[in-house]
PDB file of N, CA and C in Angstrom:
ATOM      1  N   UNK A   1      45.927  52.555-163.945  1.00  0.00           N
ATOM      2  CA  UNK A   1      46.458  51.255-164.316  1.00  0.00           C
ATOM      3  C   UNK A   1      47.715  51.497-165.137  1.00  0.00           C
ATOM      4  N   UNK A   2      48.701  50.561-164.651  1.00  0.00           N
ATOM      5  CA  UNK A   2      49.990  50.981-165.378  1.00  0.00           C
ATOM      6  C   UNK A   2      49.858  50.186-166.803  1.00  0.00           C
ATOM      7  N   UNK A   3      50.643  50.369-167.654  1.00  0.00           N
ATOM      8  CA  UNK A   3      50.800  50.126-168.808  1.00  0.00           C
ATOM      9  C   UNK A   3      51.213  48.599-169.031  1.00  0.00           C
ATOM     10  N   UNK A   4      51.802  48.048-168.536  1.00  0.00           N
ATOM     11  CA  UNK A   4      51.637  46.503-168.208  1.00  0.00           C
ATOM     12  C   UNK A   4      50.507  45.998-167.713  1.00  0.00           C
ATOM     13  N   UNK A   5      50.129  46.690-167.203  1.00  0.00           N
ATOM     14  CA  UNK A   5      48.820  46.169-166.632  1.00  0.00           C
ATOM     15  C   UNK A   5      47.472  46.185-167.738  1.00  0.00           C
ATOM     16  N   UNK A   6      47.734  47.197-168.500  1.00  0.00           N
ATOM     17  CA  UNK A   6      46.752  47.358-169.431  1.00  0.00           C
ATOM     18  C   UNK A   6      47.723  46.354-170.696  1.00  0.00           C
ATOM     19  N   UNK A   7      48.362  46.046-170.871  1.00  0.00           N
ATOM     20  CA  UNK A   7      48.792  45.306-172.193  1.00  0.00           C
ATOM     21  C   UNK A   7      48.605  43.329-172.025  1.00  0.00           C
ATOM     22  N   UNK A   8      48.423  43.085-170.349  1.00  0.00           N
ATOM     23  CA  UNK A   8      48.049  42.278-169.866  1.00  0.00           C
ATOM     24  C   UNK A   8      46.264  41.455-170.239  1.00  0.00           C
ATOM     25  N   UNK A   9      45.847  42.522-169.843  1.00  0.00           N
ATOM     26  CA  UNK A   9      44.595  43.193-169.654  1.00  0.00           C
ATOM     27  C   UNK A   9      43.931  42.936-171.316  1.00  0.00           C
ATOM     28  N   UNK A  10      44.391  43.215-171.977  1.00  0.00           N
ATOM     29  CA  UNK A  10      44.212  43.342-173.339  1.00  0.00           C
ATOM     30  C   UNK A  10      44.575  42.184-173.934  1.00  0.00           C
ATOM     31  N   UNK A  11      45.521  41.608-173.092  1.00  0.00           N
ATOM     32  CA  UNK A  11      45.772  40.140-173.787  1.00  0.00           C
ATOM     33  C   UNK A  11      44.824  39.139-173.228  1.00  0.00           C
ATOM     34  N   UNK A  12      44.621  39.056-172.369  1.00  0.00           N
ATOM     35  CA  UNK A  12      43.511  37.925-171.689  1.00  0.00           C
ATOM     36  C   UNK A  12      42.308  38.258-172.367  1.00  0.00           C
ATOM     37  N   UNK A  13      42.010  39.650-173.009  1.00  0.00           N
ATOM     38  CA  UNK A  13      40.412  39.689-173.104  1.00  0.00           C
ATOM     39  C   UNK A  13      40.434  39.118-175.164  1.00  0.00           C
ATOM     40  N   UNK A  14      41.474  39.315-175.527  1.00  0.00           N
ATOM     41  CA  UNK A  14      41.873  39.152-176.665  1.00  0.00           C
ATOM     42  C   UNK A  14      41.871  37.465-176.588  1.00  0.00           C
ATOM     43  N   UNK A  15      42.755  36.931-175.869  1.00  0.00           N
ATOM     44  CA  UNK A  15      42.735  35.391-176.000  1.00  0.00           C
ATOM     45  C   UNK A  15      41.373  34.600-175.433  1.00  0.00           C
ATOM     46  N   UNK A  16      40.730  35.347-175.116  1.00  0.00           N
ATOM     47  CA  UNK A  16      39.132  35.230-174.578  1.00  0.00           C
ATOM     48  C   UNK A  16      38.101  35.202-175.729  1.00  0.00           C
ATOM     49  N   UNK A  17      37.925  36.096-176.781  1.00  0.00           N
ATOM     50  CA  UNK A  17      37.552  36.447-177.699  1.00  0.00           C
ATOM     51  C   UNK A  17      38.179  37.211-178.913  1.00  0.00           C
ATOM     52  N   UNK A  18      38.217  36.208-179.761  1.00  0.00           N
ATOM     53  CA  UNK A  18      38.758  36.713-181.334  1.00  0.00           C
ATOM     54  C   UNK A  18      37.478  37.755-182.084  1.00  0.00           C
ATOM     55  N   UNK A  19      37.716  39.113-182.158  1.00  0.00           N
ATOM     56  CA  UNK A  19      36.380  39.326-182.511  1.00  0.00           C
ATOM     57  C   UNK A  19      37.372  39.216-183.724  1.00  0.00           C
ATOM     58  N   UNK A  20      38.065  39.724-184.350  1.00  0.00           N
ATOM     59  CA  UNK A  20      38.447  39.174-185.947  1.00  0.00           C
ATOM     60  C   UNK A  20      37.206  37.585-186.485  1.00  0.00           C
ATOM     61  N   UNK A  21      37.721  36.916-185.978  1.00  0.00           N
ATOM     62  CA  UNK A  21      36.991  35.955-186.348  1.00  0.00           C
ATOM     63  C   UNK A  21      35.415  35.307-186.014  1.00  0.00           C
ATOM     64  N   UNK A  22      35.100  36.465-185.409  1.00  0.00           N
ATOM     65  CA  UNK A  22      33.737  36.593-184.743  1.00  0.00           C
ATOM     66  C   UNK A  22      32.981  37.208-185.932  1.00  0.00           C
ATOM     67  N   UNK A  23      33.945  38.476-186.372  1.00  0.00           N
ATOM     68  CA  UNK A  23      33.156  39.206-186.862  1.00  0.00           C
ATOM     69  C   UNK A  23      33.138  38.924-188.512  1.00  0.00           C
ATOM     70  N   UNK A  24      34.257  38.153-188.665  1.00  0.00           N
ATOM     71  CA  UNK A  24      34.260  36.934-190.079  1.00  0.00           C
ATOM     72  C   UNK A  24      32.713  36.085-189.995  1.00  0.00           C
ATOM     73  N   UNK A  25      32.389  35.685-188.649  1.00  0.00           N
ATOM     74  CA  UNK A  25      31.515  34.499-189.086  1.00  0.00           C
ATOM     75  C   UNK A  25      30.062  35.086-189.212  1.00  0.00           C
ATOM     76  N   UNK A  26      30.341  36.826-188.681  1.00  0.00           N
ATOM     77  CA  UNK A  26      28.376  36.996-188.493  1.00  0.00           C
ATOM     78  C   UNK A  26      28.348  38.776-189.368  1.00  0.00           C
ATOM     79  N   UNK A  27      29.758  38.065-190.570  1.00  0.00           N
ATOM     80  CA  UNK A  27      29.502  38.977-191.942  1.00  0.00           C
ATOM     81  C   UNK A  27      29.351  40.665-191.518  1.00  0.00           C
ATOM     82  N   UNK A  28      30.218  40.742-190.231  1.00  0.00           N
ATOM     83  CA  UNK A  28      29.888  42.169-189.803  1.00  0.00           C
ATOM     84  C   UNK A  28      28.519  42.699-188.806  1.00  0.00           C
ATOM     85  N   UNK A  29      27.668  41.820-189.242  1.00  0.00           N
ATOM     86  CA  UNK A  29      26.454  42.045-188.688  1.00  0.00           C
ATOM     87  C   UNK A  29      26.493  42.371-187.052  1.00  0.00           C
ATOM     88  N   UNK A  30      26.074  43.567-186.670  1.00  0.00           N
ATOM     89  CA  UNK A  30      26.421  43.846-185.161  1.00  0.00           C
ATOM     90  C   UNK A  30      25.371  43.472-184.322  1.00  0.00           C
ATOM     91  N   UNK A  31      24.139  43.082-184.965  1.00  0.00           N
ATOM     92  CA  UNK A  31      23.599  42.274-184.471  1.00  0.00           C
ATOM     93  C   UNK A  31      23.278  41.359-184.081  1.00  0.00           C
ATOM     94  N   UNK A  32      23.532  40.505-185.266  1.00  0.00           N
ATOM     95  CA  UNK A  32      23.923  39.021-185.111  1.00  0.00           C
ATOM     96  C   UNK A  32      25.215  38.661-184.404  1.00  0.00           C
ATOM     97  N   UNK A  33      26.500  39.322-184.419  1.00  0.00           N
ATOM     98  CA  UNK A  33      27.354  39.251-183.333  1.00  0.00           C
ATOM     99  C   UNK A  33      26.261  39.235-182.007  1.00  0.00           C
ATOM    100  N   UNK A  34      25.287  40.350-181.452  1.00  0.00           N
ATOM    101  CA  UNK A  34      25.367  40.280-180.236  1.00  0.00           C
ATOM    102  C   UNK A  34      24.558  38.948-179.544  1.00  0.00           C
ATOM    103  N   UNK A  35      23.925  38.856-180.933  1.00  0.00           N
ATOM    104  CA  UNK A  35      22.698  37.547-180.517  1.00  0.00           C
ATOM    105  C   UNK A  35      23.785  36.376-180.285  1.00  0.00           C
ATOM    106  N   UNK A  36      24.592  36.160-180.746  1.00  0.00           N
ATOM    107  CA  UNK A  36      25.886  34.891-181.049  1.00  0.00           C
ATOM    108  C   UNK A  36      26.547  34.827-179.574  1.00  0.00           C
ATOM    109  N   UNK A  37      26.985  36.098-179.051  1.00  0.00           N
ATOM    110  CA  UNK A  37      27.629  36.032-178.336  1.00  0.00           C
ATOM    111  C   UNK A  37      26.592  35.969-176.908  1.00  0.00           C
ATOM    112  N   UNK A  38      25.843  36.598-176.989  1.00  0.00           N
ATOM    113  CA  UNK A  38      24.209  36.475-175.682  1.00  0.00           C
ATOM    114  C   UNK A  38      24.050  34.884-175.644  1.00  0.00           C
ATOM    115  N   UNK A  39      23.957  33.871-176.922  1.00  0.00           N
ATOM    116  CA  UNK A  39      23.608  32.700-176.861  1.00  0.00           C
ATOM    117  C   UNK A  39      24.927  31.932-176.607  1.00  0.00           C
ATOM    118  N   UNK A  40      26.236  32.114-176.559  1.00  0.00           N
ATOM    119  CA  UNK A  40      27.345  31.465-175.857  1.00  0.00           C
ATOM    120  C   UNK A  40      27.210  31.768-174.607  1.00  0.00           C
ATOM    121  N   UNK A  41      27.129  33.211-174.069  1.00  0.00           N
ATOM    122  CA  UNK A  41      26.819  33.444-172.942  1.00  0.00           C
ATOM    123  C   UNK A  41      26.346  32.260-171.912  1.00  0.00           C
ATOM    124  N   UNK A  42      24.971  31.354-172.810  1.00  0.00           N
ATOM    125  CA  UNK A  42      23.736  31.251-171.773  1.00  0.00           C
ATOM    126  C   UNK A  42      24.308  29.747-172.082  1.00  0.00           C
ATOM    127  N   UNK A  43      24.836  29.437-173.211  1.00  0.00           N
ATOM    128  CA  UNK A  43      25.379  28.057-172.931  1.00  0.00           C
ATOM    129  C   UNK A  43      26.702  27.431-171.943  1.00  0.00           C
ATOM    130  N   UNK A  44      27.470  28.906-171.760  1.00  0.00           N
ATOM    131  CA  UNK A  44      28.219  28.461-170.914  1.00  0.00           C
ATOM    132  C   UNK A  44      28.127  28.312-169.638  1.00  0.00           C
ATOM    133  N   UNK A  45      26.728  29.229-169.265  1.00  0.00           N
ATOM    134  CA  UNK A  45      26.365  28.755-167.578  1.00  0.00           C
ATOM    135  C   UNK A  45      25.587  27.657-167.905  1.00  0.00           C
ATOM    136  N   UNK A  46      24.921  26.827-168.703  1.00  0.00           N
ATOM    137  CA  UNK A  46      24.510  25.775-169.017  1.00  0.00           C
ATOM    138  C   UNK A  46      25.699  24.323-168.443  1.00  0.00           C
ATOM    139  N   UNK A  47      26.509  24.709-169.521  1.00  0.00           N
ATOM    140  CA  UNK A  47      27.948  23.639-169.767  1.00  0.00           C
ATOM    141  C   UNK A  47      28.217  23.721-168.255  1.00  0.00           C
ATOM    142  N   UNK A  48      28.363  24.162-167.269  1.00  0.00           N
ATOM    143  CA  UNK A  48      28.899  24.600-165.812  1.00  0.00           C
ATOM    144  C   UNK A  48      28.402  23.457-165.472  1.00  0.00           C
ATOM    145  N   UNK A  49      26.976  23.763-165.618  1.00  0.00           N
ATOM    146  CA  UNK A  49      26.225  23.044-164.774  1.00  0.00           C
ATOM    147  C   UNK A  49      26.347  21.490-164.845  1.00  0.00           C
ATOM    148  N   UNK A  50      26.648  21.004-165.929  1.00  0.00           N
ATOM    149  CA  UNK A  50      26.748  20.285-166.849  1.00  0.00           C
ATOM    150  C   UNK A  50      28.586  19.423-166.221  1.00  0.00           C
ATOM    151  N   UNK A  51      29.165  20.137-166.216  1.00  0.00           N
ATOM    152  CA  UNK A  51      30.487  20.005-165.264  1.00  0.00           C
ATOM    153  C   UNK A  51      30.278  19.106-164.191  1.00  0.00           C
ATOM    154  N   UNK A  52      29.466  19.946-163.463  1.00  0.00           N
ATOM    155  CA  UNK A  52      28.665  19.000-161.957  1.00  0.00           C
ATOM    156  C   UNK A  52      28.592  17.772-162.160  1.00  0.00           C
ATOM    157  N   UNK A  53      27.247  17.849-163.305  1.00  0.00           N
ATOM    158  CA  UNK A  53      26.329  16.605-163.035  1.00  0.00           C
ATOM    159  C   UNK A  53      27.271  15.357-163.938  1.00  0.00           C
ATOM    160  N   UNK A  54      28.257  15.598-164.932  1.00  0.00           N
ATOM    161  CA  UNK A  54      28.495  14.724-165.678  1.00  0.00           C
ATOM    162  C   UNK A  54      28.592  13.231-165.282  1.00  0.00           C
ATOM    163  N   UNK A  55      28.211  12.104-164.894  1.00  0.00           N
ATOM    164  CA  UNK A  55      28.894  10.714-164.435  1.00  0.00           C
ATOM    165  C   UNK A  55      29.105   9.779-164.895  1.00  0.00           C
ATOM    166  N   UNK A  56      29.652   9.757-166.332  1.00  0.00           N
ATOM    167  CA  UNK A  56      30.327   9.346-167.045  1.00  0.00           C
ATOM    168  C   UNK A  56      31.176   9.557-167.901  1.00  0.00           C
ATOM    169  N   UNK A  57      32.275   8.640-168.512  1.00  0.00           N
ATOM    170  CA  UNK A  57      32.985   9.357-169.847  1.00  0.00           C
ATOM    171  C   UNK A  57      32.603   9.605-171.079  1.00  0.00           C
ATOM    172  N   UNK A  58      31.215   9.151-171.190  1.00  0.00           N
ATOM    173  CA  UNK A  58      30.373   9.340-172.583  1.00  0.00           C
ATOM    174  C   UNK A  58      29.796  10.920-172.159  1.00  0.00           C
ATOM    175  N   UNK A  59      29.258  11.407-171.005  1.00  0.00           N
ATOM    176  CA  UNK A  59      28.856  12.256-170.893  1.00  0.00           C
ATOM    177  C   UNK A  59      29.402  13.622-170.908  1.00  0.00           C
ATOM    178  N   UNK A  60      30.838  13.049-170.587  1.00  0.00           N
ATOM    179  CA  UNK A  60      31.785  14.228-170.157  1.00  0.00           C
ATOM    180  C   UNK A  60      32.093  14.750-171.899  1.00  0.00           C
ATOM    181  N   UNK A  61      32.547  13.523-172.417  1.00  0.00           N
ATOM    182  CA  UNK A  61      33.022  13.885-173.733  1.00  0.00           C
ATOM    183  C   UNK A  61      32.194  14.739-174.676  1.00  0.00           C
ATOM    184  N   UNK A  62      30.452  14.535-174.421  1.00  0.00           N
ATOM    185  CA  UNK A  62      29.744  15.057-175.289  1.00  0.00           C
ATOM    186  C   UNK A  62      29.768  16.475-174.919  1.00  0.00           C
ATOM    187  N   UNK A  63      29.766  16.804-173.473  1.00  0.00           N
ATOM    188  CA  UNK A  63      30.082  18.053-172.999  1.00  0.00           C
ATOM    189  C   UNK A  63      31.136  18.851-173.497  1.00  0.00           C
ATOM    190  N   UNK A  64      32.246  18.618-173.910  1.00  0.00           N
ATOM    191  CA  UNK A  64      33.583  19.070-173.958  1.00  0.00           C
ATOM    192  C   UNK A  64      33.527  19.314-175.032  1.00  0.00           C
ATOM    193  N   UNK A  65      32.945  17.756-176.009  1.00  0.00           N
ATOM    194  CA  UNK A  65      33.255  18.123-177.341  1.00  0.00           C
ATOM    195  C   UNK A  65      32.124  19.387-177.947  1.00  0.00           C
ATOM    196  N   UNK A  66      31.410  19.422-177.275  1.00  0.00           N
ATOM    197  CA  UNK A  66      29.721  20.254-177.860  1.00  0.00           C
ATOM    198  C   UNK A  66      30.323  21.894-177.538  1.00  0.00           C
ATOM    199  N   UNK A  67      30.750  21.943-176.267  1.00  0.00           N
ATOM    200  CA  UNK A  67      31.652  23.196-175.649  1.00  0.00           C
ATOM    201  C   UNK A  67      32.828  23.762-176.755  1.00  0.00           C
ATOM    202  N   UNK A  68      33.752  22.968-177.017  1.00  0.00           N
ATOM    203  CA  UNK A  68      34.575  23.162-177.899  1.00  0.00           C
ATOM    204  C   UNK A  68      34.790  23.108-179.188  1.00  0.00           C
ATOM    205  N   UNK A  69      33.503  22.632-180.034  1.00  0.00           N
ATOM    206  CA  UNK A  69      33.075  23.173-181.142  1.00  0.00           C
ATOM    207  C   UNK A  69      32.328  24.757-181.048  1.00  0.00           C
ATOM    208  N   UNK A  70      31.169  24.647-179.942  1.00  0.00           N
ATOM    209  CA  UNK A  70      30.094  25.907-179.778  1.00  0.00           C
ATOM    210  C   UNK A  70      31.644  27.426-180.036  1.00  0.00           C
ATOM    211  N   UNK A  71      32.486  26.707-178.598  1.00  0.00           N
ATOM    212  CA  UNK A  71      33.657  28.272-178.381  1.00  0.00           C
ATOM    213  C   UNK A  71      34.240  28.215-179.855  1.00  0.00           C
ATOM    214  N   UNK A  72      34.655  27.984-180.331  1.00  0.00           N
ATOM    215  CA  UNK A  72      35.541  27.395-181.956  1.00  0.00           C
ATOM    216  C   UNK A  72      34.770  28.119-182.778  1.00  0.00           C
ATOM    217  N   UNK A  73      33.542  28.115-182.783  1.00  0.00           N
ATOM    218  CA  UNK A  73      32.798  28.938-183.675  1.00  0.00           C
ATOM    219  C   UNK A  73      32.366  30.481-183.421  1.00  0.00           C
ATOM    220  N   UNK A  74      32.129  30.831-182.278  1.00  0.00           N
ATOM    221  CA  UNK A  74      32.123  32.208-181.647  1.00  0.00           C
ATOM    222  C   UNK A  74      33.497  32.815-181.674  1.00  0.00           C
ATOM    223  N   UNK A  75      34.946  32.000-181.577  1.00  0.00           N
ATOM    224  CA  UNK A  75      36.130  32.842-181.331  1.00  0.00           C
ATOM    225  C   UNK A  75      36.646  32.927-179.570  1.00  0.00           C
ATOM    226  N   UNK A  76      35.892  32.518-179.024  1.00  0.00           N
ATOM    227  CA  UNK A  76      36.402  31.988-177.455  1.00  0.00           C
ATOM    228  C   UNK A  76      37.351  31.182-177.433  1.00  0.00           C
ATOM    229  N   UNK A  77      38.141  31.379-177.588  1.00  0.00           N
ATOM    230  CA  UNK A  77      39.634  30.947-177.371  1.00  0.00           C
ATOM    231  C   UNK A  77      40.166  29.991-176.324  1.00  0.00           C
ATOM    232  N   UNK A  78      39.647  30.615-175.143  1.00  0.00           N
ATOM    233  CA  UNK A  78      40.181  29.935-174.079  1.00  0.00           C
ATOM    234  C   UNK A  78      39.206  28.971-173.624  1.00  0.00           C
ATOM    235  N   UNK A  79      37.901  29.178-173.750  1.00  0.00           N
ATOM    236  CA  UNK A  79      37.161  27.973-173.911  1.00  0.00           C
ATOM    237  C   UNK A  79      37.241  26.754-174.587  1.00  0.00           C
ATOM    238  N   UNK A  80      37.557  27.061-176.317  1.00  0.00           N
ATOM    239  CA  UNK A  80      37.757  26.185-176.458  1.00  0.00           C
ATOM    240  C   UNK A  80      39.212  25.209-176.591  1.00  0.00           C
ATOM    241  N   UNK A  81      40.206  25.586-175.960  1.00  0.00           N
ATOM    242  CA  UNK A  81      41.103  24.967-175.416  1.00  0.00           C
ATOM    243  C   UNK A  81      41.417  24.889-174.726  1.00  0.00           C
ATOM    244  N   UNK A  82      40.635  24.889-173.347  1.00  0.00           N
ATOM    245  CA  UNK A  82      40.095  24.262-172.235  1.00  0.00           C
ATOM    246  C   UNK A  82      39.265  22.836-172.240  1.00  0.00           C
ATOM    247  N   UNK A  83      38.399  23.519-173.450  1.00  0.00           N
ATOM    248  CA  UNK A  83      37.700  21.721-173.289  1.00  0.00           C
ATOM    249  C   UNK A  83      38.281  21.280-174.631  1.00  0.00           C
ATOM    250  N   UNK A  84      39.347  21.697-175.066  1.00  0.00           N
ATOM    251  CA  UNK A  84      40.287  20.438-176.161  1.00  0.00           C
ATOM    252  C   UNK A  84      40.912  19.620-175.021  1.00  0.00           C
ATOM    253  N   UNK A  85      41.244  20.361-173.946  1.00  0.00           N
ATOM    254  CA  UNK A  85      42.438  19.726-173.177  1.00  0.00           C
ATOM    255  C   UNK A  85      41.589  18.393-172.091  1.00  0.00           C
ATOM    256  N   UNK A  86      40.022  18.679-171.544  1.00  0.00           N
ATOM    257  CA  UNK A  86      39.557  18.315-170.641  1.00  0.00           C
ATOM    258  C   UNK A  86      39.013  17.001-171.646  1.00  0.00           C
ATOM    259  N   UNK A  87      38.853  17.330-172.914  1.00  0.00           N
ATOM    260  CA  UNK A  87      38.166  16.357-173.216  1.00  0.00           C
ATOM    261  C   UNK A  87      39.271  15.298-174.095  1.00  0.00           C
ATOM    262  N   UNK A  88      40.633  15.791-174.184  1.00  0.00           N
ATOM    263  CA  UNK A  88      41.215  14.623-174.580  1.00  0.00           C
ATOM    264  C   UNK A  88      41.712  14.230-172.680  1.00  0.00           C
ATOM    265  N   UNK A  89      41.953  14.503-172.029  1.00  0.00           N
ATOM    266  CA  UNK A  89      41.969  14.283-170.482  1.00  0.00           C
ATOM    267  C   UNK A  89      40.754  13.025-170.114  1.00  0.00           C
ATOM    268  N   UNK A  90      39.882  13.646-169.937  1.00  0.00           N
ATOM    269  CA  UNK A  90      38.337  12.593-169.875  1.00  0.00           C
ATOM    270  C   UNK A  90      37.948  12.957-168.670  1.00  0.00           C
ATOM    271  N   UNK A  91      37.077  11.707-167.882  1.00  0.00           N
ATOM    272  CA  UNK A  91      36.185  12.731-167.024  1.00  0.00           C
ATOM    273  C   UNK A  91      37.131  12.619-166.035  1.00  0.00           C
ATOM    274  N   UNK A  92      37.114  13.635-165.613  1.00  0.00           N
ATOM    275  CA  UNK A  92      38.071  14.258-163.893  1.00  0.00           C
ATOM    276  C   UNK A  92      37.123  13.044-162.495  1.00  0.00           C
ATOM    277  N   UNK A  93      38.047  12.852-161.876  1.00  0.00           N
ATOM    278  CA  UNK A  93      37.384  12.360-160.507  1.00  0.00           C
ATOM    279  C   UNK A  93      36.910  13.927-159.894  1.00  0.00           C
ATOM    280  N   UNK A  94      36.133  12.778-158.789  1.00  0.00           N
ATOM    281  CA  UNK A  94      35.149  13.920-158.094  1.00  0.00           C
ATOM    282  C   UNK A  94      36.187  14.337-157.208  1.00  0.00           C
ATOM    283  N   UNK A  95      35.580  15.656-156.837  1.00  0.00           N
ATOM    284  CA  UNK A  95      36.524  16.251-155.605  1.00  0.00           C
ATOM    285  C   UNK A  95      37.313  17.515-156.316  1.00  0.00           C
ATOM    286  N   UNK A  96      38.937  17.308-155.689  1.00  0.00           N
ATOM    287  CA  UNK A  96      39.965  18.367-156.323  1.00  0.00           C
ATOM    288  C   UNK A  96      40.041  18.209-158.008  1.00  0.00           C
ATOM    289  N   UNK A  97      40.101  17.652-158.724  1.00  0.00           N
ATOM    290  CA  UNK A  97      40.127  17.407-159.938  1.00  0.00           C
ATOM    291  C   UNK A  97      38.989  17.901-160.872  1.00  0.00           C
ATOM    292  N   UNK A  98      38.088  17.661-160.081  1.00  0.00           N
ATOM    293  CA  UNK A  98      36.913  18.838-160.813  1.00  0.00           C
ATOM    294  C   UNK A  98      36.574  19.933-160.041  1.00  0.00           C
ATOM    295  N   UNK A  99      37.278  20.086-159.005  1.00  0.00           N
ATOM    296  CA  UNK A  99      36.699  21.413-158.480  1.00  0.00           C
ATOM    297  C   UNK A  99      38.017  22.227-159.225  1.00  0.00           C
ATOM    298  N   UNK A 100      39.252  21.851-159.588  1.00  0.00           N
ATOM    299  CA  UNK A 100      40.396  22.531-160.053  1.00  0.00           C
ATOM    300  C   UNK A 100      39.737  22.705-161.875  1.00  0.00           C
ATOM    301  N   UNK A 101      39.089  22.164-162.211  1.00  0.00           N
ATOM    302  CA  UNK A 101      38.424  22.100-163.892  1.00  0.00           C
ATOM    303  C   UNK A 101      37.202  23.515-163.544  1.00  0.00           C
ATOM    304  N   UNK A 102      36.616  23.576-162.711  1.00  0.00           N
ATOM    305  CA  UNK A 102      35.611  24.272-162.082  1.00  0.00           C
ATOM    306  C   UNK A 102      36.415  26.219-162.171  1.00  0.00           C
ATOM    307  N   UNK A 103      37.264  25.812-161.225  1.00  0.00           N
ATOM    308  CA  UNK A 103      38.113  27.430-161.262  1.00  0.00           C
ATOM    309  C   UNK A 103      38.525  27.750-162.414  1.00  0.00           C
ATOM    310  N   UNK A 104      39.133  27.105-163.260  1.00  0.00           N
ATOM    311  CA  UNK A 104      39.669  27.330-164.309  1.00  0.00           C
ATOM    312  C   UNK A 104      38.857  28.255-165.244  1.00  0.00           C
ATOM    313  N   UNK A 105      37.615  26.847-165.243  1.00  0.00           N
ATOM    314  CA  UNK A 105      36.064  27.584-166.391  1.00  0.00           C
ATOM    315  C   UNK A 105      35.516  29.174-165.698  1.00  0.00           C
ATOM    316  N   UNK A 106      35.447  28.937-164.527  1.00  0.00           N
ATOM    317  CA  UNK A 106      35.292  30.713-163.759  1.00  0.00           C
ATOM    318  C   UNK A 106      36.338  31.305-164.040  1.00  0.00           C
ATOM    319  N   UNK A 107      37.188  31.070-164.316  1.00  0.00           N
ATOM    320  CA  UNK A 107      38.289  32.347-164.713  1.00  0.00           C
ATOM    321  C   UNK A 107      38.334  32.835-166.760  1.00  0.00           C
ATOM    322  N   UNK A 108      37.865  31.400-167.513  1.00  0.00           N
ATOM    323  CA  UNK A 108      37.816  31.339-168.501  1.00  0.00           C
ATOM    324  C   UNK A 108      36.400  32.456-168.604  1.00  0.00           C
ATOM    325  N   UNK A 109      35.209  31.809-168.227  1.00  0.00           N
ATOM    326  CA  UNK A 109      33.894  32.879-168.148  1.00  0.00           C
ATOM    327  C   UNK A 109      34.115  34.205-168.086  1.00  0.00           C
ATOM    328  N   UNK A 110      34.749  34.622-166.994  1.00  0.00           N
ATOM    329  CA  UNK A 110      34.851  35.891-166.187  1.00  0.00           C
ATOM    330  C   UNK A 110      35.376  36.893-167.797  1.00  0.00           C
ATOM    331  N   UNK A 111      36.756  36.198-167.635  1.00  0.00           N
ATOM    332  CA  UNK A 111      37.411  36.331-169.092  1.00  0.00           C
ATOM    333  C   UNK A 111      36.468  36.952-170.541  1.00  0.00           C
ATOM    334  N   UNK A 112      35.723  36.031-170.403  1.00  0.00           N
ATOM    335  CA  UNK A 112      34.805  36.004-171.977  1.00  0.00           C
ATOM    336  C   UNK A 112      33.832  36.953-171.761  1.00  0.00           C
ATOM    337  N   UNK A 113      33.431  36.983-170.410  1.00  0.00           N
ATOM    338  CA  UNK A 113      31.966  37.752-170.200  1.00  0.00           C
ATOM    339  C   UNK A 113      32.875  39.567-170.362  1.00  0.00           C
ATOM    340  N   UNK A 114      33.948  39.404-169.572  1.00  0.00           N
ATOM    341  CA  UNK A 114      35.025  41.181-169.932  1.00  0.00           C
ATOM    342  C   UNK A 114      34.769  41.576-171.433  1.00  0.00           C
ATOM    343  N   UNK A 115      35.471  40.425-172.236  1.00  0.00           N
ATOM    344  CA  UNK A 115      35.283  40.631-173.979  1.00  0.00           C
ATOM    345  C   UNK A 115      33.899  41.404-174.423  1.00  0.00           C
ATOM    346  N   UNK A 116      33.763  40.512-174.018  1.00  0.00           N
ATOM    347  CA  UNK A 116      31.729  40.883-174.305  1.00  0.00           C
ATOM    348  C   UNK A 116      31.656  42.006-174.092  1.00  0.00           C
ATOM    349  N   UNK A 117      31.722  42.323-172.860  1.00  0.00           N
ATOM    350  CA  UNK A 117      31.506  43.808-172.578  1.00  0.00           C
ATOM    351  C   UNK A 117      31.783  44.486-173.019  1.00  0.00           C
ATOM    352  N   UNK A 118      33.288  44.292-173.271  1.00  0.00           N
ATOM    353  CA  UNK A 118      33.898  45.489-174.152  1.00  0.00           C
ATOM    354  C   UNK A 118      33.863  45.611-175.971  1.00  0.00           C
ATOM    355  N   UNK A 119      33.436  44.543-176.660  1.00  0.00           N
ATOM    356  CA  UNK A 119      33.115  44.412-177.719  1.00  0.00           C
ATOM    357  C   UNK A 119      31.958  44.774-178.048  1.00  0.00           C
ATOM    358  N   UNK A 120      30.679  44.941-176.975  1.00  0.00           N
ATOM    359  CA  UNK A 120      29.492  44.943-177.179  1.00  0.00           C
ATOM    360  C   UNK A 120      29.549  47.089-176.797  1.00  0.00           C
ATOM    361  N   UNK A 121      30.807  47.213-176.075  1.00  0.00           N
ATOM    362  CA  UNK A 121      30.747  48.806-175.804  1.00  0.00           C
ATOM    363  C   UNK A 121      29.870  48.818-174.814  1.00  0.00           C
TER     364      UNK A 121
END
C-alpha cells in the first residue's frame, strides 16, 4: 500500500473513531472501552434496522437523535454527523432517498467496525 493510501486509510478510521476521546470517557479502562465499543457495535445494526422500518417523522427523529447522542458519546464521528445531518433533514421518502441514507450508514459501519479492530488490536 502506497503511502497515500495509508495516510487516507488512517484518516477515515480516525474520523470513524476518536479513541482520544473514547479513551477520556472510559478513564483508560481497556475494558470498559471494549464493552462501550461491543455495545455501539450492536446498536448500530439495531439503528439499521430501525432505518427500514421508520414511518414517521416522530420516529425517524427519535432514531437519529438516540444514534447521534449514543455515536457523540463513544467518539464515532461519522455516525454522529450523519444522523446530525439526517435528523435535521427528517424522514427520507421511500425508495432512492433512503436507500442513498442506507449506503452511506454501510460505509459509515464498515468504517467504525475497521477502528474497532484496530483499536481493539
Amino acid at each position: 500500500m502506497n503511502s497515500a493510501a495509508t495516510v487516507n486509510l488512517s484518516s477515515e478510521v480516525a474520523s470513524a473513531l476518536d479513541l482520544q476521546h473514547l479513551n477520556t470517557n472510559t478513564f483508560g479502562d481497556l475494558l470498559l472501552r471494549a464493552e462501550i465499543l461491543a455495545l455501539f457495535g450492536s446498536q448500530i445494526d439495531q439503528s439499521r434496522v430501525s432505518m427500514l422500518t421508520a414511518a414517521s417523522p416522530l420516529d425517524w427523529r427519535f432514531l437519529t437523535h438516540t444514534l447521534k447522542g449514543a455515536a457523540s458519546a463513544v467518539g464515532a464521528i461519522a455516525f454522529a454527523e450523519l444522523a446530525a445531518r439526517w435528523e435535521k433533514q427528517g424522514l427520507p421518502e421511500q425508495g432512492d432517498d433512503r436507500s442513498n441514507h442506507l449506503t452511506a450508514y454501510d460505509a459509515a459501519r464498515a468504517a467504525y467496525l475497521e477502528a474497532v479492530r484496530k483499536a481493539l488490536g
